[in-house]
N, C-alpha and C. Protein backbone atom coordinates (compact mmCIF):
# COMPACT_ATOMS: atom_id res chain seq x y z
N UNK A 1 84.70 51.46 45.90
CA UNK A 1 83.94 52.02 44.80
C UNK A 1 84.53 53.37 44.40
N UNK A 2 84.28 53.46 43.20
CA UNK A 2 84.92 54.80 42.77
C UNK A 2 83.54 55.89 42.13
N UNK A 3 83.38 56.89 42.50
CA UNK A 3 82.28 58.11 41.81
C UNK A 3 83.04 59.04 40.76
N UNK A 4 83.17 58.58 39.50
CA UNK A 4 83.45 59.50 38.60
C UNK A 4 82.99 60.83 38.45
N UNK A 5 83.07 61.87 38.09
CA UNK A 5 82.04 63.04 37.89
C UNK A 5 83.42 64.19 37.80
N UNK A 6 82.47 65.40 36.96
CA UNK A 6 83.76 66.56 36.06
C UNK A 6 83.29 66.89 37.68
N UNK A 7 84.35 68.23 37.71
CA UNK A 7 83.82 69.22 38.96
C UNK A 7 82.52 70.25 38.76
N UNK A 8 82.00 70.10 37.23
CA UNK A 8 80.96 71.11 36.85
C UNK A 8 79.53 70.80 36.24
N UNK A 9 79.43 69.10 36.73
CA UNK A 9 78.22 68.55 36.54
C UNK A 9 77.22 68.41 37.71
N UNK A 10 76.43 69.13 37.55
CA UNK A 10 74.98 68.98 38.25
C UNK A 10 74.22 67.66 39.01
N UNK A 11 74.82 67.13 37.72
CA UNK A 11 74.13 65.38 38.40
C UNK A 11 75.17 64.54 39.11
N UNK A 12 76.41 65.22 38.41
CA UNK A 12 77.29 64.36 39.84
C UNK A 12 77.18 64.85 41.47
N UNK A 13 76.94 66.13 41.29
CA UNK A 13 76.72 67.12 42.70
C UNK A 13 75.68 66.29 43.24
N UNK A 14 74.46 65.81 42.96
CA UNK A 14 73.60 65.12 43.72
C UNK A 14 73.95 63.99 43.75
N UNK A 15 74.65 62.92 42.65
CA UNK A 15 75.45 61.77 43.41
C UNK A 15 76.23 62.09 44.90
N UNK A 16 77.15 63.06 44.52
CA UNK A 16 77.78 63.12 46.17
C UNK A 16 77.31 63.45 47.13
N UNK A 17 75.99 64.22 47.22
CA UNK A 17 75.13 64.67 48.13
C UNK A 17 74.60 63.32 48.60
N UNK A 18 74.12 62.63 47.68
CA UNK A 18 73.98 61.09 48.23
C UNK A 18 74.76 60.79 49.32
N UNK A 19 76.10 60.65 48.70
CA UNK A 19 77.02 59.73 49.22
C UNK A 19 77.31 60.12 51.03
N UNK A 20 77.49 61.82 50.88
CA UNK A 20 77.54 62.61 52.24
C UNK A 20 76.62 61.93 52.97
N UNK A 21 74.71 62.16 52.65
CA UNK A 21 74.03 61.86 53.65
C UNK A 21 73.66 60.73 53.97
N UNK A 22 74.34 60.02 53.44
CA UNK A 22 74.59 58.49 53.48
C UNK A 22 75.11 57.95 54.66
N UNK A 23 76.42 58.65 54.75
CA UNK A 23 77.52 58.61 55.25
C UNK A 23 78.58 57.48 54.67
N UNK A 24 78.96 57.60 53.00
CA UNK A 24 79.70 56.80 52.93
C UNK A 24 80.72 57.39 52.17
N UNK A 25 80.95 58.02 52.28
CA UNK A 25 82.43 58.75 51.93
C UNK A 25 83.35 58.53 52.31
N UNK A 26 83.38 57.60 53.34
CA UNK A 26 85.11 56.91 53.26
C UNK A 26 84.78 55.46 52.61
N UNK A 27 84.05 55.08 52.15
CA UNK A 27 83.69 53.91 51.26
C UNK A 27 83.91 53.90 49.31
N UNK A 28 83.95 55.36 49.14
CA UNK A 28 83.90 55.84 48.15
C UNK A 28 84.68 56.82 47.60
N UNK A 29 85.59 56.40 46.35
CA UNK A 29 86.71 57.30 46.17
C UNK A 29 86.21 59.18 44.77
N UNK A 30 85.96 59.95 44.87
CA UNK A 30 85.68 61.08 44.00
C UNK A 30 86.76 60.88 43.32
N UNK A 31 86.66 60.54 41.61
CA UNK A 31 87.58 60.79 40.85
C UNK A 31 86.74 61.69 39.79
N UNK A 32 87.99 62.88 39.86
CA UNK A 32 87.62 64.12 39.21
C UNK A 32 88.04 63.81 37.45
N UNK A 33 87.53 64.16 36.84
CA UNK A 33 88.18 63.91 34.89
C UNK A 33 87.47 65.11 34.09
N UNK A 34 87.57 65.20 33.00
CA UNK A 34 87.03 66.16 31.87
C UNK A 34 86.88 65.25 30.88
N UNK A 35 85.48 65.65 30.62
CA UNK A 35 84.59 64.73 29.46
C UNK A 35 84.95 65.62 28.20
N UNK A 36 84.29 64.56 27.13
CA UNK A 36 84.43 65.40 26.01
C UNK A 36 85.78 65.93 25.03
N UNK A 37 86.47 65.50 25.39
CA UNK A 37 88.36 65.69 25.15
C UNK A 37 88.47 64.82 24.27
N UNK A 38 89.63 65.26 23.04
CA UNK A 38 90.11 64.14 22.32
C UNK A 38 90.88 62.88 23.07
N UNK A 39 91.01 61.82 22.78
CA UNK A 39 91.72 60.37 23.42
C UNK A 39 91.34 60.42 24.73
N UNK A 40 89.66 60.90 25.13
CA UNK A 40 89.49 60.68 26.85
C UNK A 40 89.46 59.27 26.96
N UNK A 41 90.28 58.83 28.13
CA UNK A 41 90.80 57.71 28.56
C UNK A 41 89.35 56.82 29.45
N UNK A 42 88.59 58.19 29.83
CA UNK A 42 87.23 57.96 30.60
C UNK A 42 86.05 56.98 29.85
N UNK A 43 86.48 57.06 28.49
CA UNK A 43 85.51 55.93 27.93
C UNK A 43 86.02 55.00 27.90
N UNK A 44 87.17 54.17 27.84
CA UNK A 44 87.22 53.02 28.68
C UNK A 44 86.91 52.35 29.48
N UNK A 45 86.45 53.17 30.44
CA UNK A 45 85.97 53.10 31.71
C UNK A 45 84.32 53.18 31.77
N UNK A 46 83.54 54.24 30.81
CA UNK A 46 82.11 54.10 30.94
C UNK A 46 82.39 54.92 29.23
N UNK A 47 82.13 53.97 28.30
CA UNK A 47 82.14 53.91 26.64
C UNK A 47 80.66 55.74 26.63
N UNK A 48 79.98 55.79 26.99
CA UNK A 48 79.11 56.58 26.79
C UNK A 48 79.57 58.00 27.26
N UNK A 49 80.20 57.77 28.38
CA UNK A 49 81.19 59.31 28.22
C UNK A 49 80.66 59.92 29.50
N UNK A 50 79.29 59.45 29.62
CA UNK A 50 78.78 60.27 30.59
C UNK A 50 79.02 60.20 32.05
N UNK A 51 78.90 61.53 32.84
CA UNK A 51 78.56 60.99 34.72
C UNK A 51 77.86 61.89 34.82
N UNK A 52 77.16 61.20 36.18
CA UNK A 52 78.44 60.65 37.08
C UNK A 52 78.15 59.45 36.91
N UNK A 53 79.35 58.16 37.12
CA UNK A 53 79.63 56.94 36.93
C UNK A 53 79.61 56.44 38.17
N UNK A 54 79.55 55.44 38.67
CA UNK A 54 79.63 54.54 39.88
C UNK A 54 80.59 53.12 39.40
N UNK A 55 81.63 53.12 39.29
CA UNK A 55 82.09 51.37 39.81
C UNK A 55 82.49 51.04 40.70
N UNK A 56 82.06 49.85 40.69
CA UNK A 56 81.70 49.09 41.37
C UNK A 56 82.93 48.11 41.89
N UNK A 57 82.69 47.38 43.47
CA UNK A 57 84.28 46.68 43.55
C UNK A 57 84.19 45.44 42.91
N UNK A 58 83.03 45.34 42.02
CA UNK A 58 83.40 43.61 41.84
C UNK A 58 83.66 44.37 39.98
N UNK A 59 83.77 45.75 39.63
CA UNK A 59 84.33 46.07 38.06
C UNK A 59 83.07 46.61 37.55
N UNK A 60 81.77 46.10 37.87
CA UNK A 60 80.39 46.70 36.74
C UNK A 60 80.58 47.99 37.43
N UNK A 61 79.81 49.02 36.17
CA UNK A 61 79.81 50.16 36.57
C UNK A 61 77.85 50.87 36.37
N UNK A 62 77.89 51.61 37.07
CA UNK A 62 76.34 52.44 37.37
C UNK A 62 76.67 53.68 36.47
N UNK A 63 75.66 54.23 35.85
CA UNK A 63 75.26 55.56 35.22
C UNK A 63 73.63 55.65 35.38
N UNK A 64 73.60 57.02 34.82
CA UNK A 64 72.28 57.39 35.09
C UNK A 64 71.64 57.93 36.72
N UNK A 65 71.62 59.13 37.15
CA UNK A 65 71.75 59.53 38.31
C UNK A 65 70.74 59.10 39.23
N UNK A 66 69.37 58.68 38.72
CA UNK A 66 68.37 57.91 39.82
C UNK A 66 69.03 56.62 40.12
N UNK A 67 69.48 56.28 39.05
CA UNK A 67 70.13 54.22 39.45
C UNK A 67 71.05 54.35 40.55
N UNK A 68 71.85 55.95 40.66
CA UNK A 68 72.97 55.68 41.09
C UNK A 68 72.71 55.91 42.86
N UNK A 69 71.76 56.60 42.52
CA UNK A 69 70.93 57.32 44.10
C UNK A 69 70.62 55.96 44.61
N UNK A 70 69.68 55.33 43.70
CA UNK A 70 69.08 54.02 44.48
C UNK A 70 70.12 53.01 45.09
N UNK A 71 71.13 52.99 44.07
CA UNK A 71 72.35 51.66 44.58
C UNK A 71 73.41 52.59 45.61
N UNK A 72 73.55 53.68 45.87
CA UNK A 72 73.81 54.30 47.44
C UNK A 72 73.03 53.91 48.14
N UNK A 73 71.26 54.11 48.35
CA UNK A 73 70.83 54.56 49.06
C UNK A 73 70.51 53.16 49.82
N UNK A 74 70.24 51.77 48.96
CA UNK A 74 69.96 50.45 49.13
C UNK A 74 71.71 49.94 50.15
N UNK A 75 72.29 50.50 49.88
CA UNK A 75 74.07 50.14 50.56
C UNK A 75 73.59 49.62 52.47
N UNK A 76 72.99 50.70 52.96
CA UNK A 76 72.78 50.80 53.80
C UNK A 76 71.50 51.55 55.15
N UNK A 77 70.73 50.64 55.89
CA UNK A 77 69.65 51.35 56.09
C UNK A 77 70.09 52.46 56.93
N UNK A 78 69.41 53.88 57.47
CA UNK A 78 67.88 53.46 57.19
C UNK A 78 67.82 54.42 55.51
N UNK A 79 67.05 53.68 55.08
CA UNK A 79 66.76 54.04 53.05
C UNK A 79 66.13 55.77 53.54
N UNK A 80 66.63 56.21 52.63
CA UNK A 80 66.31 57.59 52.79
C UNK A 80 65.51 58.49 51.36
N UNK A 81 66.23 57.32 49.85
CA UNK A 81 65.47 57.48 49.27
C UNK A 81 64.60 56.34 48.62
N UNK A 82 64.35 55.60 49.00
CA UNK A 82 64.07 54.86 48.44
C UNK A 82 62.08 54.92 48.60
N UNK A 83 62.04 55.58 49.76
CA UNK A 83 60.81 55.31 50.16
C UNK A 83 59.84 56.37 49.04
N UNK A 84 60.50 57.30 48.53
CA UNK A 84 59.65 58.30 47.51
C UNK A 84 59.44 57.20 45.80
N UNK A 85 60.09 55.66 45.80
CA UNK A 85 59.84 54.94 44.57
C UNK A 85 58.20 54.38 44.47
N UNK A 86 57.26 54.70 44.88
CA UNK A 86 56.22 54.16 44.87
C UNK A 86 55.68 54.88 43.59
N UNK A 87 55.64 54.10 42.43
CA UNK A 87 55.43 53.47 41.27
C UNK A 87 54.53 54.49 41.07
N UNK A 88 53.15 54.83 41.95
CA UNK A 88 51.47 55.35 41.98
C UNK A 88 51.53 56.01 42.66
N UNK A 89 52.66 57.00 43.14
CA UNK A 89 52.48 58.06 43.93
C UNK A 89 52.85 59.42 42.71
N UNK A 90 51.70 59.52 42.30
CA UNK A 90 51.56 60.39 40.95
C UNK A 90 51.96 61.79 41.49
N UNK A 91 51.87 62.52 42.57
CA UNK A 91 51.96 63.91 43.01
C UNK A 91 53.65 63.48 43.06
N UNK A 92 54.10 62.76 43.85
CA UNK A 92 55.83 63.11 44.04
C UNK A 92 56.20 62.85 42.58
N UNK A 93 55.40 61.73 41.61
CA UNK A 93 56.21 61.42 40.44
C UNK A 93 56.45 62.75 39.34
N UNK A 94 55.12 63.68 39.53
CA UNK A 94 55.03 64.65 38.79
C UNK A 94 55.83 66.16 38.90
N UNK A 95 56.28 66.07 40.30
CA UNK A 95 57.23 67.28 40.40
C UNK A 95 59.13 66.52 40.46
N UNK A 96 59.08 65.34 40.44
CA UNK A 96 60.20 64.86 40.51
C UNK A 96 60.37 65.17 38.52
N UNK A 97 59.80 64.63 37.64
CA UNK A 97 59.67 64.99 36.78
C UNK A 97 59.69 66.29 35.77
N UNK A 98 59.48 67.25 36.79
CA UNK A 98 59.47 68.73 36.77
C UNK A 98 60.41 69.41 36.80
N UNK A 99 61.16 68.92 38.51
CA UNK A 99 62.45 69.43 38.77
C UNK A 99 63.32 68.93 37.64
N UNK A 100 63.26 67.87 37.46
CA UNK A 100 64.33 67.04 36.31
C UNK A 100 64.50 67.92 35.31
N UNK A 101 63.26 67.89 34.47
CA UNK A 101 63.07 69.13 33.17
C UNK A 101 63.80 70.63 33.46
N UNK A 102 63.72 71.00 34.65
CA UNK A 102 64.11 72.20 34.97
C UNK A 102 65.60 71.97 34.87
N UNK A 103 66.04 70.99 35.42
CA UNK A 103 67.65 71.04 35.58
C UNK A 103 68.02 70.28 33.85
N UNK A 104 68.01 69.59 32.97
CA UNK A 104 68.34 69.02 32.04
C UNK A 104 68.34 70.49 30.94
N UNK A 105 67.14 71.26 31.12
CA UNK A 105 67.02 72.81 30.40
C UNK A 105 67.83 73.46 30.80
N UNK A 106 68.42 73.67 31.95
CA UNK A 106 69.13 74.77 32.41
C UNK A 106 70.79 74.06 31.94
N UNK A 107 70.87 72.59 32.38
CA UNK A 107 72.09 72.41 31.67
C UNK A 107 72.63 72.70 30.42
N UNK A 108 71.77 72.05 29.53
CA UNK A 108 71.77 72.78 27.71
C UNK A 108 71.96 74.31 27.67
N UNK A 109 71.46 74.91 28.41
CA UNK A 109 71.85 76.54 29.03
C UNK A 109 73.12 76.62 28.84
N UNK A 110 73.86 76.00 30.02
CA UNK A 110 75.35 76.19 30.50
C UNK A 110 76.27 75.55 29.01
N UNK A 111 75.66 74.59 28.79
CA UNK A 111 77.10 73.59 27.45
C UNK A 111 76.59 74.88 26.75
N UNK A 112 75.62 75.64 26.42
CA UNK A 112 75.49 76.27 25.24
C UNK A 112 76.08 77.61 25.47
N UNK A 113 76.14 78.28 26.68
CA UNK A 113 76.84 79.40 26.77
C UNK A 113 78.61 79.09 26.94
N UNK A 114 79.02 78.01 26.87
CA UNK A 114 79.94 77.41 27.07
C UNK A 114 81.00 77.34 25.80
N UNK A 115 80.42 77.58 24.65
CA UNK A 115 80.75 77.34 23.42
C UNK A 115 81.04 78.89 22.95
N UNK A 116 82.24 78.86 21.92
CA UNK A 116 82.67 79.73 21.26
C UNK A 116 81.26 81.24 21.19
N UNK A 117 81.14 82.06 20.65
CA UNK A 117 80.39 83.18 20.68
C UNK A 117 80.19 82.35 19.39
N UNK A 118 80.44 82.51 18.16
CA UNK A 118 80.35 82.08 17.26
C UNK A 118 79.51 81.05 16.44
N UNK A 119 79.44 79.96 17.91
CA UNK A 119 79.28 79.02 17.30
C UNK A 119 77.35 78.88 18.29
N UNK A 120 77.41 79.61 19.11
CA UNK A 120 76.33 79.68 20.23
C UNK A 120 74.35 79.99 19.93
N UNK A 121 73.68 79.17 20.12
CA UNK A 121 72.43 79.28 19.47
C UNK A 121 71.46 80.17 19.97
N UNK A 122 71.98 81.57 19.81
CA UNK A 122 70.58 82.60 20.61
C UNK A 122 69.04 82.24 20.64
N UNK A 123 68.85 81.03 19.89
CA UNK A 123 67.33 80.35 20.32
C UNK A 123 67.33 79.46 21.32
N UNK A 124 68.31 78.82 21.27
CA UNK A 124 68.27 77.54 22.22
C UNK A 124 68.71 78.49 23.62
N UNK A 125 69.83 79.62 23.71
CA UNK A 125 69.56 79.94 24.70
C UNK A 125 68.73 80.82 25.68
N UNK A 126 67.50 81.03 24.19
CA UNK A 126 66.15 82.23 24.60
C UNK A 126 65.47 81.11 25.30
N UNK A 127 65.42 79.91 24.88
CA UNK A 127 64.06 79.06 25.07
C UNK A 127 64.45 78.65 26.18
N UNK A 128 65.71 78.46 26.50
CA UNK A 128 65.92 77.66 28.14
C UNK A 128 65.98 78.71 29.15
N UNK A 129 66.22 79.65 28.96
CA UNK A 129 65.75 81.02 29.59
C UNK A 129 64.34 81.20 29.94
N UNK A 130 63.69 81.16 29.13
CA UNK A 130 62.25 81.07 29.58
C UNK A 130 61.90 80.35 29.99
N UNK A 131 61.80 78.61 29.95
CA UNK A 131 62.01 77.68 30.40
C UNK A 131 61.94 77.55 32.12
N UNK A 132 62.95 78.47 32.09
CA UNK A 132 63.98 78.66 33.79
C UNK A 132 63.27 79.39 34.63
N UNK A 133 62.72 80.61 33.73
CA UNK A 133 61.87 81.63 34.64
C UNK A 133 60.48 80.72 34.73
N UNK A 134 59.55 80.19 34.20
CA UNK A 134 58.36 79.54 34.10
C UNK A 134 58.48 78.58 35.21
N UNK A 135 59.51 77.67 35.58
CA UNK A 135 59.36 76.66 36.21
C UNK A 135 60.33 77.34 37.65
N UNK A 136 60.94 78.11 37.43
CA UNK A 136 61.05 79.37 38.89
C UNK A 136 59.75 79.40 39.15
N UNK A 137 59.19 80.17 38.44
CA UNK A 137 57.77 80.55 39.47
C UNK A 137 56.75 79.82 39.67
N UNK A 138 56.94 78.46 39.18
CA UNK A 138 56.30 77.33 39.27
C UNK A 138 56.63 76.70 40.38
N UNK A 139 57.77 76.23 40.98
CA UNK A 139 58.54 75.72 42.03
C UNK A 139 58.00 76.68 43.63
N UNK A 140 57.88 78.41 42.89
CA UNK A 140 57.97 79.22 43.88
C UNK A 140 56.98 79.08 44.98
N UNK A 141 55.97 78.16 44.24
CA UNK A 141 54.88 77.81 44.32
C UNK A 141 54.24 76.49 45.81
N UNK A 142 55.04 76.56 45.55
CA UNK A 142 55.69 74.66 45.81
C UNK A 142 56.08 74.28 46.87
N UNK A 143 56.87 75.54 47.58
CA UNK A 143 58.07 75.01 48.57
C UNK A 143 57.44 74.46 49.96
N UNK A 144 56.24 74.59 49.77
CA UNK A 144 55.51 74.49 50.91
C UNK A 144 55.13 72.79 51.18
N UNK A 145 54.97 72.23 49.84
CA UNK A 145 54.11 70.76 49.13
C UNK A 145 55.11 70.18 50.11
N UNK A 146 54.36 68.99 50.31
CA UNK A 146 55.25 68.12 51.23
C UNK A 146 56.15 67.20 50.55
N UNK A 147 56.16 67.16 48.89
CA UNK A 147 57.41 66.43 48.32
C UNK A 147 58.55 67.64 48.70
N UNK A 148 58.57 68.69 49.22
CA UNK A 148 59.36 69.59 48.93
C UNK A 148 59.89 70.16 50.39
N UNK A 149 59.13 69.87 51.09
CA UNK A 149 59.52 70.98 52.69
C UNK A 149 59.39 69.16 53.35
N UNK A 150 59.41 67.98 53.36
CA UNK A 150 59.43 66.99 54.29
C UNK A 150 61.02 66.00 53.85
N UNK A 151 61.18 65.24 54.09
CA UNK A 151 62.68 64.46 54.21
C UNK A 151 63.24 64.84 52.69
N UNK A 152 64.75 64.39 52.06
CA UNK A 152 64.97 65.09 51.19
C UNK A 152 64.98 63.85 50.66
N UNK A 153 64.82 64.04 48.94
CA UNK A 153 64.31 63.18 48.22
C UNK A 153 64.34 63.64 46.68
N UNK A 154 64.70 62.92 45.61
CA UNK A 154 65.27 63.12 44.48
C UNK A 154 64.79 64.27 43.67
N UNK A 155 63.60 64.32 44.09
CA UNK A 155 62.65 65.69 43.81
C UNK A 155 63.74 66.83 43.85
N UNK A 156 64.21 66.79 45.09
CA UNK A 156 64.44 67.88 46.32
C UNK A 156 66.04 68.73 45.07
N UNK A 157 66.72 67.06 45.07
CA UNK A 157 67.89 67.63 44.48
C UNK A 157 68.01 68.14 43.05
N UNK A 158 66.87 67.30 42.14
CA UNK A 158 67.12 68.25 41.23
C UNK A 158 66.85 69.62 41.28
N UNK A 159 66.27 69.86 41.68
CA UNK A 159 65.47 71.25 42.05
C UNK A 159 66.55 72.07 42.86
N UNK A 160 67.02 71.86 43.89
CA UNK A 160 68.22 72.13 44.22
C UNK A 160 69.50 72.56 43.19
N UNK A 161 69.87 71.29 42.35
CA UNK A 161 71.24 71.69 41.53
C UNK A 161 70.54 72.17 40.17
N UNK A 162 69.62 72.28 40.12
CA UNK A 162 68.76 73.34 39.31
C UNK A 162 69.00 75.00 39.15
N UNK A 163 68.57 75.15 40.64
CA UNK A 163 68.81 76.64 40.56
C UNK A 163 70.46 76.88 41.28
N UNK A 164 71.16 75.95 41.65
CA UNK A 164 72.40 76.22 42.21
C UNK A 164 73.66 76.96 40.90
N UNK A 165 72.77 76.33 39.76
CA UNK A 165 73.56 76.41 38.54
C UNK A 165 73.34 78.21 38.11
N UNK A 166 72.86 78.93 38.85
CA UNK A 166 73.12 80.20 39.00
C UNK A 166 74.44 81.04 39.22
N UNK A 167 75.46 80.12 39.99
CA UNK A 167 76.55 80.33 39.94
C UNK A 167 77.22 80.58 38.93
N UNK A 168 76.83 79.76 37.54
CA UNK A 168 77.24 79.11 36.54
C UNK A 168 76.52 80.28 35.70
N UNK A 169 75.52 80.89 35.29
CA UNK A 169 75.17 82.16 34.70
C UNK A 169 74.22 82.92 34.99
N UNK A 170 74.92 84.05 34.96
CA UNK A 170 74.75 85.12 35.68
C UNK A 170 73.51 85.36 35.27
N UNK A 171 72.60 84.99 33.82
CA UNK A 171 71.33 85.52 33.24
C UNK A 171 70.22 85.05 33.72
N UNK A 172 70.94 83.80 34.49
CA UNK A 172 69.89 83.37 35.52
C UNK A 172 69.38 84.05 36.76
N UNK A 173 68.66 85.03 36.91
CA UNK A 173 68.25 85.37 38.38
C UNK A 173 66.97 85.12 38.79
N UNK A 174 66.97 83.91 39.19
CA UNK A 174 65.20 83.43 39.58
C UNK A 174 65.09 83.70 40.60
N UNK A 175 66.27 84.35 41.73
CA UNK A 175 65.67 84.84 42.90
C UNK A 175 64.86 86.11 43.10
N UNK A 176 65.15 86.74 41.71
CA UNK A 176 64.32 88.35 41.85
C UNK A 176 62.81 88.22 41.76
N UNK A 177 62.43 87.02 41.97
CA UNK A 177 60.32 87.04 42.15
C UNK A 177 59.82 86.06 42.94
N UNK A 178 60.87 85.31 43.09
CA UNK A 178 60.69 84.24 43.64
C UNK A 178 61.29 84.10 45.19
N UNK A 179 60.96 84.70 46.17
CA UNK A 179 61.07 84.95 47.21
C UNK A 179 60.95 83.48 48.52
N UNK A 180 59.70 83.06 47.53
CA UNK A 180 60.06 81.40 48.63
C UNK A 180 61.00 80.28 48.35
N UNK A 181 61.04 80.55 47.36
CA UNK A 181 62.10 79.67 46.60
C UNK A 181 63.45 79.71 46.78
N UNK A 182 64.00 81.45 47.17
CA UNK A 182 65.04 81.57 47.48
C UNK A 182 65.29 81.23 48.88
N UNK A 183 64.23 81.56 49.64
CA UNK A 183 64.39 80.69 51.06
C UNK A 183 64.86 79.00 51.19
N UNK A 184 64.07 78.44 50.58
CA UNK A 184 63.96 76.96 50.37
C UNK A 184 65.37 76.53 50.16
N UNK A 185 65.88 77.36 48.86
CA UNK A 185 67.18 76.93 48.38
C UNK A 185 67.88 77.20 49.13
N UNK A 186 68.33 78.64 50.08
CA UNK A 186 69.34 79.27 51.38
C UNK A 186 68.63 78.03 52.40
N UNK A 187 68.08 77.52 52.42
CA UNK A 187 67.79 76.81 54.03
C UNK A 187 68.29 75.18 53.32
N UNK A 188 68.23 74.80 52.18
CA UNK A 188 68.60 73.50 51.79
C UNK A 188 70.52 73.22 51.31
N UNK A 189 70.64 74.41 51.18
CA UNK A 189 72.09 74.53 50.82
C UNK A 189 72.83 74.57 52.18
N UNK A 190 72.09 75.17 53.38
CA UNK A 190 72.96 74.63 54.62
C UNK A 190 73.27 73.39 55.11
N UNK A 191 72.55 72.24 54.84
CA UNK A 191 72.72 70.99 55.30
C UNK A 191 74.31 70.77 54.87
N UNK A 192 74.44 69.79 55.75
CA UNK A 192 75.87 69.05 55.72
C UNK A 192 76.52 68.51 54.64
N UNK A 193 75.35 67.78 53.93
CA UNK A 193 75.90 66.67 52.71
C UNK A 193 76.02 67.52 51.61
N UNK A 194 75.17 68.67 51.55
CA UNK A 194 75.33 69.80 50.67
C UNK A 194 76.48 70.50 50.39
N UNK A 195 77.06 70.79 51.55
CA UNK A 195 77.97 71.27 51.82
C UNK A 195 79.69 70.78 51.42
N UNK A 196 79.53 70.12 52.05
CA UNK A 196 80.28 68.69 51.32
C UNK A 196 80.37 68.36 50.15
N UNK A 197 79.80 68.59 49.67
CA UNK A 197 79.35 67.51 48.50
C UNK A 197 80.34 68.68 47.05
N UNK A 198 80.24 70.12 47.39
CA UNK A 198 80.71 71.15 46.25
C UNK A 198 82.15 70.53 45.70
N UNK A 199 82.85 70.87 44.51
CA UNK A 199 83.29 70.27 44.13
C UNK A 199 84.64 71.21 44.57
N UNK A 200 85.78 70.83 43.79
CA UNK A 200 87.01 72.11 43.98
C UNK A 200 86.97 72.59 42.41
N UNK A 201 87.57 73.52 42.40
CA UNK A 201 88.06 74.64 41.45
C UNK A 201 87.61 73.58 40.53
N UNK A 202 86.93 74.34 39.30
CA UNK A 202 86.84 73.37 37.73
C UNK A 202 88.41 73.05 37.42
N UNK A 203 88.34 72.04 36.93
CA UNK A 203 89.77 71.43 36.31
C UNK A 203 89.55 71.63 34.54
């Protein structure tokens, strides 16, 4: 199998975090590319452009980062995420939902500070700013909830490559109020698969 993903996408970072605590990384090849390029060769391969991608050895390919979690996580027991899919478990569904929003806002953040000065939307990047701080101190809240401090779970990572994307701009500082949160994140960024999982130098 091959895991497509740039070195500076968020949602591929939790594909490979998958893959680490999986343990299937010698099952699975990281191919690094840049989206978005004239004649990218990558839509051949997944027409929509997006990752992270999953193909597959029999040729179909996976997108969409929960599908891709689930068809890791189903590879081999014991299921690690699979057990947080219960359909009517409205408390995990509602902060899994949360974290998501938090990280999809903060991305539009990054493509948008990413772009020429010129061309850059000082609203779109006021509103995801606020956005960031609101659901900081919302999370800060949180770390305690047992979708959040018990086994790790899709919740866990967006929320994770959420605020990791701090690296990524500097206007982000949700650690200055948010004191449990920054714990949560320093104690979740030590694990192994985490660790692992960072990408090399942007290409």
């Amino acid at each position: 199998m091959k895991l497509y993903g740039t070195t500076t996408s968020p949602y591929a970072r939790i594909a490979r975090v998958v893959v680490f605590e999986k343990h299937l990384q010698n099952n699975i090849e990281f191919i690094w590319i840049k989206t978005r390029i004239p004649n990218d060769p990558f839509l051949s391969i997944n027409p929509s452009g997006r990752v992270p991608f999953l193909l597959l050895s029999d040729g179909l390919g996976l997108e969409d980062t929960p599908a891709i979690v689930d068809y890791l996580d189903a590879l081999q027991k014991p299921y690690l995420f699979l057990h947080t899919m219960d359909r009517k478990n409205w408390e995990y569904r509602r902060l899994e939902s949360t974290a998501k929003a938090m990280l999809d806002g903060l991305a539009v953040w990054v493509r948008e500070v990413r772009r020429p000065n010129d061309e850059q939307s000082p609203t779109i990047i006021d509103h995801e700013l606020h956005r960031a701080e609101r659901l900081s101190d919302f999370f800060n809240d949180l770390t305690s909830n047992p979708v959040f401090s018990k086994e790790m779970n899709l919740a866990q990572l967006y929320l994770f490559a959420a605020l990791d994307l701090e690296r990524r701009i500097p206007e982000f500082q949700w650690r200055t109020k948010n004191i449990e949160l920054s714990k949560w994140f320093d104690q979740f960024n030590l694990r192994k698969s985490v660790k692992a999982s960072l990408a090399p130098q942007p290409i």
